[in-house]
C-alpha atoms as a PDB file:
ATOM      1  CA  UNK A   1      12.458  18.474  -5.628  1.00  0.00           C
ATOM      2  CA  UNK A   2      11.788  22.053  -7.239  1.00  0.00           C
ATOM      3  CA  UNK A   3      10.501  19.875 -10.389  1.00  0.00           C
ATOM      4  CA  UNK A   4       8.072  17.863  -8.211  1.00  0.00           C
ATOM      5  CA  UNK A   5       6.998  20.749  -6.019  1.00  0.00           C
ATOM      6  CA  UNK A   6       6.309  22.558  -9.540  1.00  0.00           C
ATOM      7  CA  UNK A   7       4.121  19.325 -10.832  1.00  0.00           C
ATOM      8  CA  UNK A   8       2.041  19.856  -7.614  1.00  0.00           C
ATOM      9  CA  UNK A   9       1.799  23.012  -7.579  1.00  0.00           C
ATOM     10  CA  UNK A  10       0.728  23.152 -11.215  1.00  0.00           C
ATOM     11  CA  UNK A  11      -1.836  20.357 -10.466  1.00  0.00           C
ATOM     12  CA  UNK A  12      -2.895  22.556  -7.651  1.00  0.00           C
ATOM     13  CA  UNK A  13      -3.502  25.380  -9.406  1.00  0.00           C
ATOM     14  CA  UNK A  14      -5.624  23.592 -12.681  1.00  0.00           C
ATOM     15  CA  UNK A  15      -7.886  21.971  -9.431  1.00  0.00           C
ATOM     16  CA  UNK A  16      -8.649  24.926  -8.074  1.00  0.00           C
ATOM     17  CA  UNK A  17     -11.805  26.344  -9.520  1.00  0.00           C
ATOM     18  CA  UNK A  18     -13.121  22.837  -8.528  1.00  0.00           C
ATOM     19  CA  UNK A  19     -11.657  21.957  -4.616  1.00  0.00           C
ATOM     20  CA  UNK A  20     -10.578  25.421  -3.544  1.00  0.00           C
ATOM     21  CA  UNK A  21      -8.393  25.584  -0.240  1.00  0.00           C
ATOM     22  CA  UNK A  22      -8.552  21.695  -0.672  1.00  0.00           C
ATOM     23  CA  UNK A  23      -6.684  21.615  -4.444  1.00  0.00           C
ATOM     24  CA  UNK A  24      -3.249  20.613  -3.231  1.00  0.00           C
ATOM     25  CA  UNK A  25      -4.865  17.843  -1.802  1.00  0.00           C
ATOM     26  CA  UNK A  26      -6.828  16.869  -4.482  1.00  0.00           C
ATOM     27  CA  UNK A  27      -3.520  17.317  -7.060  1.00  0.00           C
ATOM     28  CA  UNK A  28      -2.279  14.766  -4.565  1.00  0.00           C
ATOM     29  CA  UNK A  29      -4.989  12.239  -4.607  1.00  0.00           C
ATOM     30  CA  UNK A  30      -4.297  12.775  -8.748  1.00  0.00           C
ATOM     31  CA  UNK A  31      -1.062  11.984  -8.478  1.00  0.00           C
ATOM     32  CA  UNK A  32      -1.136   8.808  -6.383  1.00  0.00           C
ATOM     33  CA  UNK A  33      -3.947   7.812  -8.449  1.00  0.00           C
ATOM     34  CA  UNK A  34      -1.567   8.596 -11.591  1.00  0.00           C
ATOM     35  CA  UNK A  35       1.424   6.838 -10.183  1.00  0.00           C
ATOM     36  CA  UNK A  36      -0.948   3.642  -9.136  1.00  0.00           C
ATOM     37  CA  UNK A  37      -2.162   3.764 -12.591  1.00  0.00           C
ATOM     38  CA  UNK A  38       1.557   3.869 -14.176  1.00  0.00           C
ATOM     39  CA  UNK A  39       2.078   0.749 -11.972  1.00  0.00           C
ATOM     40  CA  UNK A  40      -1.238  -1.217 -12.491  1.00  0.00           C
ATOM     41  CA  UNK A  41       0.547  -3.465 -15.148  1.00  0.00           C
ATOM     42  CA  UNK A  42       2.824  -4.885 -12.590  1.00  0.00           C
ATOM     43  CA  UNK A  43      -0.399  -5.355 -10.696  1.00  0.00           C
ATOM     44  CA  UNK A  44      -2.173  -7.586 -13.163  1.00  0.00           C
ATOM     45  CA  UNK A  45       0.918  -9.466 -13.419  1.00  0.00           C
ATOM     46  CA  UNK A  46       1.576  -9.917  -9.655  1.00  0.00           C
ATOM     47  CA  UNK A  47      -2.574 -11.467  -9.651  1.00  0.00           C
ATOM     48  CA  UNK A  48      -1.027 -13.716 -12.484  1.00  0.00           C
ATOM     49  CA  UNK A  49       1.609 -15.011 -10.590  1.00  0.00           C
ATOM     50  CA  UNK A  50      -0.370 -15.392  -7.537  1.00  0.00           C
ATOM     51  CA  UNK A  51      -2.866 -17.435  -9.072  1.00  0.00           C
ATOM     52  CA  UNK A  52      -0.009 -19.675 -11.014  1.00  0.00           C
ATOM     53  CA  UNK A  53       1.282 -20.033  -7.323  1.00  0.00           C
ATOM     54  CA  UNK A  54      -2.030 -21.194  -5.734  1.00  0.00           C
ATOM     55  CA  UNK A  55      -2.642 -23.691  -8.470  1.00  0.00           C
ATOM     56  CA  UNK A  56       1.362 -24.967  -7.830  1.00  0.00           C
ATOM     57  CA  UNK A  57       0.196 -26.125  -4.474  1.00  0.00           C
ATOM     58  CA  UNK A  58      -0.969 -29.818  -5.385  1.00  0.00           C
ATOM     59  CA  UNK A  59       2.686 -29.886  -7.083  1.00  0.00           C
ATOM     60  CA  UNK A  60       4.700 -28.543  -4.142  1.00  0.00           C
ATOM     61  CA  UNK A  61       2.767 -30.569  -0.980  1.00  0.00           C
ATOM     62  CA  UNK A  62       3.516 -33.979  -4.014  1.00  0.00           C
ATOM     63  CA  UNK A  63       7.500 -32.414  -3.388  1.00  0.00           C
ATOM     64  CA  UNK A  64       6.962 -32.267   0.277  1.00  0.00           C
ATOM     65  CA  UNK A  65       5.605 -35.384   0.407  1.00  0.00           C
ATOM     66  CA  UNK A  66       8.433 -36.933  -1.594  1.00  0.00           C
ATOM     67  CA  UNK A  67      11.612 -34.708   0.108  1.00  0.00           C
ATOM     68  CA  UNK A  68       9.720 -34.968   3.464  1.00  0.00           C
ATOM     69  CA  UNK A  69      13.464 -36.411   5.047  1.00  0.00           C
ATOM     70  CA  UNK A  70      15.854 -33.829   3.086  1.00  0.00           C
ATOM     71  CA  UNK A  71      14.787 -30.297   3.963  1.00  0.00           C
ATOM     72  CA  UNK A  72      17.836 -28.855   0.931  1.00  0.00           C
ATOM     73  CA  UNK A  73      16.653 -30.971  -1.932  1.00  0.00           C
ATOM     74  CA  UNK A  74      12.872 -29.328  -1.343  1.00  0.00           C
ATOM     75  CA  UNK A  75      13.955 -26.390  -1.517  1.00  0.00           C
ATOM     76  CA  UNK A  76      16.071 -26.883  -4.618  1.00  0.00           C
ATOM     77  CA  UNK A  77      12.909 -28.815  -6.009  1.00  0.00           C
ATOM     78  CA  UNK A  78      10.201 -25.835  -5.255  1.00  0.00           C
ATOM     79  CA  UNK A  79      12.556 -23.221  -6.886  1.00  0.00           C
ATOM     80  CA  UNK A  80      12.534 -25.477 -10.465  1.00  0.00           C
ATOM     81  CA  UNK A  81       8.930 -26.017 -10.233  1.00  0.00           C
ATOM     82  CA  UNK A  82       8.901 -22.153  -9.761  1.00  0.00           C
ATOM     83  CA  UNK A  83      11.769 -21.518 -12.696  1.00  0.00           C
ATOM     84  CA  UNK A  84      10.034 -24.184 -14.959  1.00  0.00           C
ATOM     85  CA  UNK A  85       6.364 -22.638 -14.784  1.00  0.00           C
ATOM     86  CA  UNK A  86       7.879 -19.021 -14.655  1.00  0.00           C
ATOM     87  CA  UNK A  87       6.568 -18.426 -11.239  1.00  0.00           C
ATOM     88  CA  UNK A  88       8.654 -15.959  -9.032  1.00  0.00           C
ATOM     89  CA  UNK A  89       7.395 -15.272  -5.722  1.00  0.00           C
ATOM     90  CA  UNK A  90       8.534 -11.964  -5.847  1.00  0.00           C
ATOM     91  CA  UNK A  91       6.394 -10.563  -8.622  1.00  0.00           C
ATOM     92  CA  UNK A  92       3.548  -9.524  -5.678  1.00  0.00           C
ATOM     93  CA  UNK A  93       6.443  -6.995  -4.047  1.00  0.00           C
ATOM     94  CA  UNK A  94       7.125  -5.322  -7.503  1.00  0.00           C
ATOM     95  CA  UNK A  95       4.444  -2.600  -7.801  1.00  0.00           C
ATOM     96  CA  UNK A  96       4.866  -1.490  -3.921  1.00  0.00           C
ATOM     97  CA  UNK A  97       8.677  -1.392  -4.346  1.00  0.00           C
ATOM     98  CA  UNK A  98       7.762   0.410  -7.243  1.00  0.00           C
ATOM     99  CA  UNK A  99       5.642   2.945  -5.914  1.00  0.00           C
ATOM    100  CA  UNK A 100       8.449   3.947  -2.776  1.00  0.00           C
ATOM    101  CA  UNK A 101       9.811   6.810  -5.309  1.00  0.00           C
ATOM    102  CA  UNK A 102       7.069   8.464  -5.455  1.00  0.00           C
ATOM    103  CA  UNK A 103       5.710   8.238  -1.570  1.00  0.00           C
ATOM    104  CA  UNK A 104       9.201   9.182  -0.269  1.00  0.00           C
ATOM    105  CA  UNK A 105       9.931  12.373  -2.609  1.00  0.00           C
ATOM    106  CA  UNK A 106       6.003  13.487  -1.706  1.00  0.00           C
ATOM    107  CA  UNK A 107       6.967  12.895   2.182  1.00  0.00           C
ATOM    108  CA  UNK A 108      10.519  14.837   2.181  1.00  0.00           C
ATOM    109  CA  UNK A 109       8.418  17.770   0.154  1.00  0.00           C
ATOM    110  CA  UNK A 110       5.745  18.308   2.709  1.00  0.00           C
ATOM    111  CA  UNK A 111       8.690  17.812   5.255  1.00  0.00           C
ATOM    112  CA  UNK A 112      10.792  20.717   3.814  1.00  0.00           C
ATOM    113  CA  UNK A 113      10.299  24.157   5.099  1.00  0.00           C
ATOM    114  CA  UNK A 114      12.523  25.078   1.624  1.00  0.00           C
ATOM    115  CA  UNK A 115      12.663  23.540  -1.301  1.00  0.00           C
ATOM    116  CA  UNK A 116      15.375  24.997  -4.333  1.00  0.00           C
ATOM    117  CA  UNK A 117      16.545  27.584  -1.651  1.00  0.00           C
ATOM    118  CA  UNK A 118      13.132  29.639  -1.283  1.00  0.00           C
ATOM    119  CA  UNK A 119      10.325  29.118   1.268  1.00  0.00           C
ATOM    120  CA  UNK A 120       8.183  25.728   0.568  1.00  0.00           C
ATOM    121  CA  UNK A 121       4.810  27.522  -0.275  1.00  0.00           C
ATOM    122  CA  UNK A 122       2.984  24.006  -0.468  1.00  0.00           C
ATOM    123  CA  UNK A 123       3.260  23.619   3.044  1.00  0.00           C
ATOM    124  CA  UNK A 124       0.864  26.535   3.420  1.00  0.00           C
ATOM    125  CA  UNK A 125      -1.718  24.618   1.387  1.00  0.00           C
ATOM    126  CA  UNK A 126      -4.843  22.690   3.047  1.00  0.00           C
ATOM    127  CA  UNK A 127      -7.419  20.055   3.395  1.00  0.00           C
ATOM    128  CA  UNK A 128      -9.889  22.352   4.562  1.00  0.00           C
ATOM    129  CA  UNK A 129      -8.935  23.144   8.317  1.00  0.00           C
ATOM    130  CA  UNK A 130      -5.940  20.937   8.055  1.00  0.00           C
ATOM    131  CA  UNK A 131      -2.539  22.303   6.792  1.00  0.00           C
ATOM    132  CA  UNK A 132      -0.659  19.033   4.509  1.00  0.00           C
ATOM    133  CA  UNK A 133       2.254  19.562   6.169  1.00  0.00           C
ATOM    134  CA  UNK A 134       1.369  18.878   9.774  1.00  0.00           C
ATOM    135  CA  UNK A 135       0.412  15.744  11.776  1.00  0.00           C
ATOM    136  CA  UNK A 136      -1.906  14.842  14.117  1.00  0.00           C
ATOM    137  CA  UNK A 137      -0.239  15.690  16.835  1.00  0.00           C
ATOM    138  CA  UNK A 138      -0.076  19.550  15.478  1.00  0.00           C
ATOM    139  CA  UNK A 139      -3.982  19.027  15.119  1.00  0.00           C
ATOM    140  CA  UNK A 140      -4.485  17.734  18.843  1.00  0.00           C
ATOM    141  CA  UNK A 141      -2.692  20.999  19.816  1.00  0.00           C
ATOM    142  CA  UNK A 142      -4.304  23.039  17.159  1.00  0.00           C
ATOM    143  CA  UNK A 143      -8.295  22.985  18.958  1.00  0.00           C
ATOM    144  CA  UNK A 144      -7.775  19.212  20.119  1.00  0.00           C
ATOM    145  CA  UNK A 145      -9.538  16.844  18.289  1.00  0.00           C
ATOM    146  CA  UNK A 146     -12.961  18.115  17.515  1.00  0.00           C
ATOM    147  CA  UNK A 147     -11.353  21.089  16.116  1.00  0.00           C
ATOM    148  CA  UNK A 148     -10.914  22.080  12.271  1.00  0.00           C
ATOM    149  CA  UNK A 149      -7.724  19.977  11.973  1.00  0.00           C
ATOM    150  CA  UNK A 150      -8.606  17.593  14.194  1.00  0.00           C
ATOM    151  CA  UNK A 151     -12.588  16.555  12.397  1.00  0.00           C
ATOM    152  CA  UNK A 152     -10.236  16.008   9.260  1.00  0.00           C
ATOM    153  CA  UNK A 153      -8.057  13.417  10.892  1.00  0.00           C
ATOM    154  CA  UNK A 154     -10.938  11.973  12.221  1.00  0.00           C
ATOM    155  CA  UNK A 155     -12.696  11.290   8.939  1.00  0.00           C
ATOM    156  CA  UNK A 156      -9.056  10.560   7.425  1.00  0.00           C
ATOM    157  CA  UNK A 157      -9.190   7.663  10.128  1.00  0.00           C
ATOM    158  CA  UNK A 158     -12.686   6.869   9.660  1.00  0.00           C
ATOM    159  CA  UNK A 159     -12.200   5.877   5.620  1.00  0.00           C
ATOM    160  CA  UNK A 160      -8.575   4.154   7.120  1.00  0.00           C
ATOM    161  CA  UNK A 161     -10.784   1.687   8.663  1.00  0.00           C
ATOM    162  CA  UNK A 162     -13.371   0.838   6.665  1.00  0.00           C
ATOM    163  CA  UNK A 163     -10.425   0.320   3.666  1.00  0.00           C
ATOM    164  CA  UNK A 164      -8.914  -1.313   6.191  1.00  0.00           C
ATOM    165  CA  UNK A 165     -11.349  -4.061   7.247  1.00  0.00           C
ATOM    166  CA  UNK A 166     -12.022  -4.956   3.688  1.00  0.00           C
ATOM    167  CA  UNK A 167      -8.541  -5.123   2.907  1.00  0.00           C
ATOM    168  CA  UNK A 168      -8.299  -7.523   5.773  1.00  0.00           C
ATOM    169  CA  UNK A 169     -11.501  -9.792   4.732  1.00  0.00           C
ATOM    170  CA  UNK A 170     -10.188  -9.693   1.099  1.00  0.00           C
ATOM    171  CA  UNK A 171      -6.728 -10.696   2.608  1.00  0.00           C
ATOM    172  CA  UNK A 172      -8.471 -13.678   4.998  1.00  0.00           C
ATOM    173  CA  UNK A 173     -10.105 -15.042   1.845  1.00  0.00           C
ATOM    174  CA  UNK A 174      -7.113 -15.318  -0.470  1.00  0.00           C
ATOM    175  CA  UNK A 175      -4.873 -16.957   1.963  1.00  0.00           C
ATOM    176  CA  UNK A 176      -8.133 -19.264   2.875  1.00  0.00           C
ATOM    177  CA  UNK A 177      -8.179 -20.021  -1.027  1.00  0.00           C
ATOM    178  CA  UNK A 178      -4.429 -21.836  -0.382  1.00  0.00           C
ATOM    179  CA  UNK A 179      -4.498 -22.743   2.844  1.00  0.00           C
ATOM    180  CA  UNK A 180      -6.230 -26.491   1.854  1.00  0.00           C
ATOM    181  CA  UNK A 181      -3.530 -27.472  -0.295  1.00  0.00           C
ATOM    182  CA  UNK A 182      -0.486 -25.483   1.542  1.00  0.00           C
ATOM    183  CA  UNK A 183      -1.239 -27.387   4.273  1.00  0.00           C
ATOM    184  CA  UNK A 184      -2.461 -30.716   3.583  1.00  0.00           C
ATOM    185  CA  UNK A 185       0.878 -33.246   4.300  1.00  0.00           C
ATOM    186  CA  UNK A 186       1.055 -30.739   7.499  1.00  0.00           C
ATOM    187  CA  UNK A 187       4.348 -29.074   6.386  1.00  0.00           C
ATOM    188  CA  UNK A 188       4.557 -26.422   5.123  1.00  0.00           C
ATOM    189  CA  UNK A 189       7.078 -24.441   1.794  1.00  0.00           C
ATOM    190  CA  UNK A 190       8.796 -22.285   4.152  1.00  0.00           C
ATOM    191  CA  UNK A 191       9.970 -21.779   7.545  1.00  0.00           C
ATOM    192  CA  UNK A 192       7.632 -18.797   9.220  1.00  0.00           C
ATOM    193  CA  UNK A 193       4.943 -19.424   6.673  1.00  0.00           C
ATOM    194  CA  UNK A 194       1.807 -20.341   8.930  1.00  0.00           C
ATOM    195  CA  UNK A 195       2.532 -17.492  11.075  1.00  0.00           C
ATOM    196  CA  UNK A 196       2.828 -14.737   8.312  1.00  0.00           C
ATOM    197  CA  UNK A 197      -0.300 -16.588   6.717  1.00  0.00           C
ATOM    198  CA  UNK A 198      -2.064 -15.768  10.175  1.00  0.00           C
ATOM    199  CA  UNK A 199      -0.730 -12.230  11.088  1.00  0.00           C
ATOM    200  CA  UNK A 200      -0.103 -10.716   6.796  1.00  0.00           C
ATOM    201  CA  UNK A 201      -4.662  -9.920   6.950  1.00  0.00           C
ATOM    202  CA  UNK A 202      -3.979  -7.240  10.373  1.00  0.00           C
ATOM    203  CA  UNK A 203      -0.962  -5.692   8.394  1.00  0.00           C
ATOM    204  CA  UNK A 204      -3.699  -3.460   6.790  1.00  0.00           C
ATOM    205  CA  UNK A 205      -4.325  -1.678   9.655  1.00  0.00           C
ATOM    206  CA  UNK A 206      -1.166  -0.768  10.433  1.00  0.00           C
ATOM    207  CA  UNK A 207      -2.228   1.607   8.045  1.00  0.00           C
ATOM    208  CA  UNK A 208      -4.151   3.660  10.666  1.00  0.00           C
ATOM    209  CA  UNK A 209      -1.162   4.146  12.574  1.00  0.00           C
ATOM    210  CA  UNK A 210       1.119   5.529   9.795  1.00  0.00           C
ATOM    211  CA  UNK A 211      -1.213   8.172   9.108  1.00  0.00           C
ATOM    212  CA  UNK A 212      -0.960   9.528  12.542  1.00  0.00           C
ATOM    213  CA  UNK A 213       2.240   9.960  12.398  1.00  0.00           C
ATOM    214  CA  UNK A 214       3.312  11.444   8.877  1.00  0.00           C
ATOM    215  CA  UNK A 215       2.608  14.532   7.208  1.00  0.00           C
ATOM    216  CA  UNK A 216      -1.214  14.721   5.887  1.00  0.00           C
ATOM    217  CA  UNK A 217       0.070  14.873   2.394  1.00  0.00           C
ATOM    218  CA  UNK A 218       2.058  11.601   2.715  1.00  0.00           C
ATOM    219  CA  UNK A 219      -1.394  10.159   4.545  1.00  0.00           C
ATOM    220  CA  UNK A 220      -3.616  10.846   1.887  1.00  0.00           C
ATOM    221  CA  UNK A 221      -0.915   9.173  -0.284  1.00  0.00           C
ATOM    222  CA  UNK A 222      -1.280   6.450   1.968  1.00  0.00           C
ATOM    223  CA  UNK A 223      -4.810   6.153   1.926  1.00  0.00           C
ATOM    224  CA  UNK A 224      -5.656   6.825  -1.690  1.00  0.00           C
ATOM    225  CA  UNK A 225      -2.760   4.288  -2.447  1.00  0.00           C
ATOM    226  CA  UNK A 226      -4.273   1.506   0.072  1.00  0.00           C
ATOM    227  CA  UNK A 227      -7.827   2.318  -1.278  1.00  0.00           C
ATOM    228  CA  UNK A 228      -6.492   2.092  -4.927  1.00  0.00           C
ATOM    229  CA  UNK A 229      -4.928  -1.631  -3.655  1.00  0.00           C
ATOM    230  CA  UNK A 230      -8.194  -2.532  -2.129  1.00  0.00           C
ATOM    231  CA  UNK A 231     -10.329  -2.234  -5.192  1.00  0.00           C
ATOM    232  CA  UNK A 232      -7.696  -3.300  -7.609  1.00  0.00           C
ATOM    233  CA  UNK A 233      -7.364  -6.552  -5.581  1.00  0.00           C
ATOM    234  CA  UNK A 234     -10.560  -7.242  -5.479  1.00  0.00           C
ATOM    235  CA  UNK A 235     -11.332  -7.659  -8.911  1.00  0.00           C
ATOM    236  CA  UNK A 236      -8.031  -9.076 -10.352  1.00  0.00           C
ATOM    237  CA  UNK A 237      -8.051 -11.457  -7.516  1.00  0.00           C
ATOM    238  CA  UNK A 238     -11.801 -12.747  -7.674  1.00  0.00           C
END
């Protein structure tokens, strides 16, 4: 943790002639755009195996057509297709697993009123009005919320949304892009799959209530990271 709190703090200080009170906050946009970076790899590869999946749909509704009566030897069959074309439908989790290192130590540092036995200085720094280790709730009691604090959450909310929205209109169209061929014989690969098809687009703004409730330095982790995702899906997914 004292390594980490140095990184930000060094990050801090080489920002400062640029952001001011704001340069802890801008080392930690950096550094979620660093660690997004380090992951982007995984990324392309995940878009790789996502498009190898969709274009596996006229093969797996042929197997669901054929093992329509035994429920077992589909499944077997749809895991060789899978093993045989060097699919795995668990490439898409990897760079968000990946990434949990990074969000958690940044969340238990602005969480920490000491870090290596002396008093967490970090938690002193801001985003203008806003101090990165307090939540909304500190800013409704802090001048409510057209104070300071509070006209930074708003506008942290405000870019939430609108990442949000085209996260869930980029979502709508991928699973659009399978859903003739997923669902053409009227099964379906697995149990639950309709229903996460129809509920996965809303999960991005879920987002707006996580920020609420977390330190401001684990939000703007959050949001940078989610903004990052956005754009990144976008173009490896067009």
């Amino acid at each position: 943790m004292s390594v980490f709190a140095n990184l930000v703090g060094q990050l801090a200080d080489l920002l400062q002639p640029l952001f001011g009170v704001s340069a802890a906050a801008a080392a930690i946009v950096l550094f979620t755009a660093l660690v997004r970076l380090l992951v982007h790899p995984l990324s392309r590869a995940a878009a790789r195996g996502q498009k190898a999946r969709v274009a596996l749909q006229p093969r797996i509704a042929e197997l669901r057509r054929k093992h329509a009566r035994n429920p077992e030897k589909l499944q077997r069959a749809v895991l060789e297709l899978h093993t045989a074309e060097k699919v795995s439908p668990l490439s898409g989790c990897l760079p968000s697993m990946l990434q949990l290192p990074a969000f958690f130590l940044l969340y238990h540092l602005f969480s920490s009123a000491t870090i290596g036995g002396r008093a967490n200085e970090l938690l002193g720094h801001r985003l203008f009005d806003a101090p990165l280790g307090g939540r909304w709730a500190d800013a409704l009691g802090d001048g409510g919320v057209f104070g300071g604090a509070g006209l930074v959450y708003i506008a942290l909310f405000a870019v939430v949304t609108v990442v949000a929205w085209f996260s869930y209109r980029l979502s709508r169209r991928m699973t659009a892009a399978q859903a003739p061929t997923a669902g053409a014989d009227g099964g379906q690969q697995v149990p639950g799959l309709a229903t996460m098809t129809k509920v996965m687009p809303f999960m991005s703004f879920f987002t707006l209530v996580t920020v609420a409730v977390m330190p401001l330095a684990a939000a703007l982790y959050v949001v940078t990271s989610t903004t990052w995702s956005v754009v990144e899906r976008s173009v490896l997914y067009r």
